[in-house]
N, C-alpha and C. Protein backbone atom coordinates (compact mmCIF):
# COMPACT_ATOMS: atom_id res chain seq x y z
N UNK A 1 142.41 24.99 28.19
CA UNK A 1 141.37 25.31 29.14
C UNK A 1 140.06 25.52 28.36
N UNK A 2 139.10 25.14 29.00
CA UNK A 2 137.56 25.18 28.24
C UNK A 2 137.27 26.65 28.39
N UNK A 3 136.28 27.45 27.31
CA UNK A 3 135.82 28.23 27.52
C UNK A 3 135.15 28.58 28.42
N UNK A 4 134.23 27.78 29.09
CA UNK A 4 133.62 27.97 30.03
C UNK A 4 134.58 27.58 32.17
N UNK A 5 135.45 26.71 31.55
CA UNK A 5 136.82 27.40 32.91
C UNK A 5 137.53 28.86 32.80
N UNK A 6 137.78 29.25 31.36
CA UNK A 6 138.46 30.14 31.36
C UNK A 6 137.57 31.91 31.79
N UNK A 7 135.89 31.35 31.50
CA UNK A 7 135.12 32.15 31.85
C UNK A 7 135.35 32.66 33.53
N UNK A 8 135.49 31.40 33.82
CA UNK A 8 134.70 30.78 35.77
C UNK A 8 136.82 31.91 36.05
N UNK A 9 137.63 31.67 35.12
CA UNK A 9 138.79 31.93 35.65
C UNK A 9 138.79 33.54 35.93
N UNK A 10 138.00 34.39 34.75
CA UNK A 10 138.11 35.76 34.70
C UNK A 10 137.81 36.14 35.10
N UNK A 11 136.39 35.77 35.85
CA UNK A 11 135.32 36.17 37.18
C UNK A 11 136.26 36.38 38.12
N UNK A 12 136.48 35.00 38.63
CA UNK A 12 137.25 34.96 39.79
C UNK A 12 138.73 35.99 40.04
N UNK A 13 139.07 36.30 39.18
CA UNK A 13 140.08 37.08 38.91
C UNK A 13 139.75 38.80 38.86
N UNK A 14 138.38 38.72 38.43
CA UNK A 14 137.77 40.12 38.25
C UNK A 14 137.20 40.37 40.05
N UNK A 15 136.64 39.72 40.65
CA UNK A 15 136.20 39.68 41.84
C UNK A 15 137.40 39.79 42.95
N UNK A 16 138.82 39.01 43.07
CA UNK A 16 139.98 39.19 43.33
C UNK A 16 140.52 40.87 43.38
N UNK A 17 140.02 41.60 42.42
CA UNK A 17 140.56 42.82 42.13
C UNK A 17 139.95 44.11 42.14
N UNK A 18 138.74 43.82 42.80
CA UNK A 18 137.87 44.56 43.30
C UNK A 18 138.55 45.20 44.80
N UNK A 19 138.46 46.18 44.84
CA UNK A 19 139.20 46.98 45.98
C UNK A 19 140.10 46.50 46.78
N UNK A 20 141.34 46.15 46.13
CA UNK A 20 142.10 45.92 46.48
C UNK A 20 143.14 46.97 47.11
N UNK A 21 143.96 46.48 48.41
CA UNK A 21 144.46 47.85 49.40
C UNK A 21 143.48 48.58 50.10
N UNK A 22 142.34 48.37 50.08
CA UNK A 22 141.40 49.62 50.73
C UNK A 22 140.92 49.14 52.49
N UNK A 23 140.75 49.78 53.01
CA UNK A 23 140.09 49.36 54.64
C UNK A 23 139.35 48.43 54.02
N UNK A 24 139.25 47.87 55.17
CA UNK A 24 138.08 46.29 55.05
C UNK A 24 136.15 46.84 54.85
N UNK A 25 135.69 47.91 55.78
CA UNK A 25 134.49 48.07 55.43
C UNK A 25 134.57 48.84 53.83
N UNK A 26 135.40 49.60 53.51
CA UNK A 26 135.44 50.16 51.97
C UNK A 26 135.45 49.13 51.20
N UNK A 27 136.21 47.96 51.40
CA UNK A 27 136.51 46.82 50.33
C UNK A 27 134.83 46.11 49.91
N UNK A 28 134.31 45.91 51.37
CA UNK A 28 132.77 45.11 51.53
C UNK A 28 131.96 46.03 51.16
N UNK A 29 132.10 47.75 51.19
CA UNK A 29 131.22 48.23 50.49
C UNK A 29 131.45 48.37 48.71
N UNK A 30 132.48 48.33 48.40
CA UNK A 30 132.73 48.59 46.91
C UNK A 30 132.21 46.80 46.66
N UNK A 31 132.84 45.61 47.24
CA UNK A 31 132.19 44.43 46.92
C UNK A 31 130.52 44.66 46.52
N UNK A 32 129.90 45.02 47.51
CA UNK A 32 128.75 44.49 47.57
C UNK A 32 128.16 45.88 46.38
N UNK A 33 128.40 46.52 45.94
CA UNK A 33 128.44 47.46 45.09
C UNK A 33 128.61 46.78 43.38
N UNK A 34 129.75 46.09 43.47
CA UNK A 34 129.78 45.17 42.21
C UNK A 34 129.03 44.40 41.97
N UNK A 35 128.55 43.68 42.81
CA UNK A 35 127.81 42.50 42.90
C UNK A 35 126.74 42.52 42.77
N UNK A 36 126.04 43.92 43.16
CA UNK A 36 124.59 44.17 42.74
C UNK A 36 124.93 44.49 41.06
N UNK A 37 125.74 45.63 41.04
CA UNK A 37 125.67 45.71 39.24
C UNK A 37 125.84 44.09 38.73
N UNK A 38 126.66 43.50 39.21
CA UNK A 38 126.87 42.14 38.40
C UNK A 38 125.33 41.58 38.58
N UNK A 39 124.53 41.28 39.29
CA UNK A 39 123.45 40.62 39.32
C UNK A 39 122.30 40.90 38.60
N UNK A 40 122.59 42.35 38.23
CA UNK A 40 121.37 43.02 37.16
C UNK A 40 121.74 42.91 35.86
N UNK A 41 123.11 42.76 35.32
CA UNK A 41 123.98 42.73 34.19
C UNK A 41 123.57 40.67 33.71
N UNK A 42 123.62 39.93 35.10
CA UNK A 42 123.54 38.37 34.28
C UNK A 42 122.28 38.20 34.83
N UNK A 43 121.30 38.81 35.21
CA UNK A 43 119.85 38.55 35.17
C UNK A 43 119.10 39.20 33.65
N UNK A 44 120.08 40.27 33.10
CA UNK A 44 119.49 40.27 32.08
C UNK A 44 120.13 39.98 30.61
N UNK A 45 120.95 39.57 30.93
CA UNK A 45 122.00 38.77 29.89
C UNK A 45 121.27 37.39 29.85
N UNK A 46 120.66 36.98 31.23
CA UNK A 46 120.14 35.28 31.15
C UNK A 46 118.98 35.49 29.96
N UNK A 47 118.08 36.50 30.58
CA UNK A 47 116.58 36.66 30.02
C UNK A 47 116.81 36.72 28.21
N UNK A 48 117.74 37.68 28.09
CA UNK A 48 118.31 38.26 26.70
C UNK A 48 118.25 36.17 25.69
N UNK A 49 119.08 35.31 26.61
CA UNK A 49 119.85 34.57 25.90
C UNK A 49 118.23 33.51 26.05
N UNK A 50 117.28 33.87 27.10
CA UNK A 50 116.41 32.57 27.15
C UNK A 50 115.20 33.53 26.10
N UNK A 51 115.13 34.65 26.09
CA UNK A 51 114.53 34.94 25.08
C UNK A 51 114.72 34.84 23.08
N UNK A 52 115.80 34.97 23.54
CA UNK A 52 116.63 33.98 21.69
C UNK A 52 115.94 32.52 21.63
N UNK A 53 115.84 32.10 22.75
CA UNK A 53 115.35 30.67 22.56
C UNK A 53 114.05 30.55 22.10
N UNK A 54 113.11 31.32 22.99
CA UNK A 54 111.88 31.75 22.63
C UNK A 54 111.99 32.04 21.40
N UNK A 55 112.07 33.26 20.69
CA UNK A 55 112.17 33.62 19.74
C UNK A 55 112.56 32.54 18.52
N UNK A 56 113.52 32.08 18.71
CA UNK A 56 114.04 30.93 17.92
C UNK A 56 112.66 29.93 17.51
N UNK A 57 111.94 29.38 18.24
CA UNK A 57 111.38 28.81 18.01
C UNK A 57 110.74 27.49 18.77
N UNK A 58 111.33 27.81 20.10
CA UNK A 58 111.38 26.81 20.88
C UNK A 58 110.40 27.10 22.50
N UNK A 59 109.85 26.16 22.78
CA UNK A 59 108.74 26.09 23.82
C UNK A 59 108.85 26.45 24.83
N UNK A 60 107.99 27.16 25.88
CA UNK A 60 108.98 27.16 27.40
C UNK A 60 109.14 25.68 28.13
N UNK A 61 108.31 25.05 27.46
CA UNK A 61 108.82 23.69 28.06
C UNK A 61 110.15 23.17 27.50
N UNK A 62 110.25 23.15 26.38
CA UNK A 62 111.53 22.61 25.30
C UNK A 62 112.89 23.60 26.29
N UNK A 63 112.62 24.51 26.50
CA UNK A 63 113.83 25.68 27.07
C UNK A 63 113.87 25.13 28.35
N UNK A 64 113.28 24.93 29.49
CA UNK A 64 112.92 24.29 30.61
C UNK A 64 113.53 23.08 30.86
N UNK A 65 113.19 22.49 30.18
CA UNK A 65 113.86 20.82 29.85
C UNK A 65 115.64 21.55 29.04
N UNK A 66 115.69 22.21 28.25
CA UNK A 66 117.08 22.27 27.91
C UNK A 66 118.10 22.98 29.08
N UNK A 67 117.16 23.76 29.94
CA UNK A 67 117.84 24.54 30.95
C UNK A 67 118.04 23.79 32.17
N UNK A 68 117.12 22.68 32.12
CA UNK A 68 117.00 22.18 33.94
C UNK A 68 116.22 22.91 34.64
N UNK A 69 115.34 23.91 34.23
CA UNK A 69 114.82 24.52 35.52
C UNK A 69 113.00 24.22 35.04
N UNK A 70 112.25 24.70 35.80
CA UNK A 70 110.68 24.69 36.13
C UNK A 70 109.98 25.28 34.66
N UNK A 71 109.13 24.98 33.93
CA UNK A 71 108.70 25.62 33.34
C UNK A 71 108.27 27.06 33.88
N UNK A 72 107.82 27.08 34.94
CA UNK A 72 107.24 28.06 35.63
C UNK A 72 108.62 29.18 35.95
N UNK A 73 109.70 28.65 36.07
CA UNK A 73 110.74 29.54 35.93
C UNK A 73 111.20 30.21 34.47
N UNK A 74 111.06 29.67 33.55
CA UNK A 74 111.05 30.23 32.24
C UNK A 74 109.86 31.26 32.14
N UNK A 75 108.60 31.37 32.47
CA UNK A 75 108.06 32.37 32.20
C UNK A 75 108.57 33.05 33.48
N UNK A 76 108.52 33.23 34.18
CA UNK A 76 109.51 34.16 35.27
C UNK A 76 110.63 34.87 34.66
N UNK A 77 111.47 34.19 34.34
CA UNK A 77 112.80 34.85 33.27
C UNK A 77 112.43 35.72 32.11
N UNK A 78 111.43 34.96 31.84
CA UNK A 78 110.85 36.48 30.56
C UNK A 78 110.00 37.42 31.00
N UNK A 79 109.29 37.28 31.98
CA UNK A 79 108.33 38.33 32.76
C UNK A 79 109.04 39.37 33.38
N UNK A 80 110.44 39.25 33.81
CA UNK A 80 111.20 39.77 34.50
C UNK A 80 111.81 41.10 33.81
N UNK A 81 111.31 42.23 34.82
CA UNK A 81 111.64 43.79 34.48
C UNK A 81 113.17 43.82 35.03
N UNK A 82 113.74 44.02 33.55
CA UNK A 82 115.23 43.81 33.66
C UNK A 82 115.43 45.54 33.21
N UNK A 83 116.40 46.10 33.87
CA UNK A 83 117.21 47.23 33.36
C UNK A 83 117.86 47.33 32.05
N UNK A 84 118.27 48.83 31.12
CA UNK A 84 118.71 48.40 30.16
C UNK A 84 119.92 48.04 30.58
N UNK A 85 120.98 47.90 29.34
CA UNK A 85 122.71 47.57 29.95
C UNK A 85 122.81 49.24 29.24
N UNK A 86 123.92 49.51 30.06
CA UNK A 86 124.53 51.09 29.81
C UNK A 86 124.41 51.12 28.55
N UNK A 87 124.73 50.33 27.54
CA UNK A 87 125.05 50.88 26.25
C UNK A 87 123.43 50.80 25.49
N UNK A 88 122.88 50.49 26.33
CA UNK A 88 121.90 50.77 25.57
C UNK A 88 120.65 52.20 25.95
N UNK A 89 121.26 52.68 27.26
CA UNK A 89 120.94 53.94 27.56
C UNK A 89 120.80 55.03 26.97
């Protein structure tokens, strides 16, 4: 299995096991509870990994073109007031 299936596999498996047994509105509230932490956790994991690029040495156009997305979305991704991650609290 590719690293990146076996990634897509653990998600799916981690999301699967999210309140499991609980009433249905408890389940959709603990869901939607994860899902915000998850969205602040790979919004700034993205920025983290497109800022290495930057840093590295490379253009927001060069990153843009390597990413598929807008130049104008690359400075967005780095402009972006991201939270720390716990461990860095």
């Amino acid at each position: 299995m590719t690293d990146r299936a076996e990634e897509v596999r653990r998600v799916r498996e981690a999301i699967a096991a999210v309140a499991v047994d609980v009433p249905p509105a408890e389940r959709a509230r603990r869901l939607d509870a994860a899902m915000d932490a998850a969205r602040l956790e790979w919004r700034r994991r993205r920025q983290e990994a497109v800022r290495e690029m930057s840093d590295g040495g490379m253009t927001y156009r060069e990153i843009a073109k390597e990413l598929g997305i807008s130049f104008g979305r690359v400075r967005q991704i780095l402009a972006e007031e991201t939270e720390p991650s716990p461990s860095e609290e």
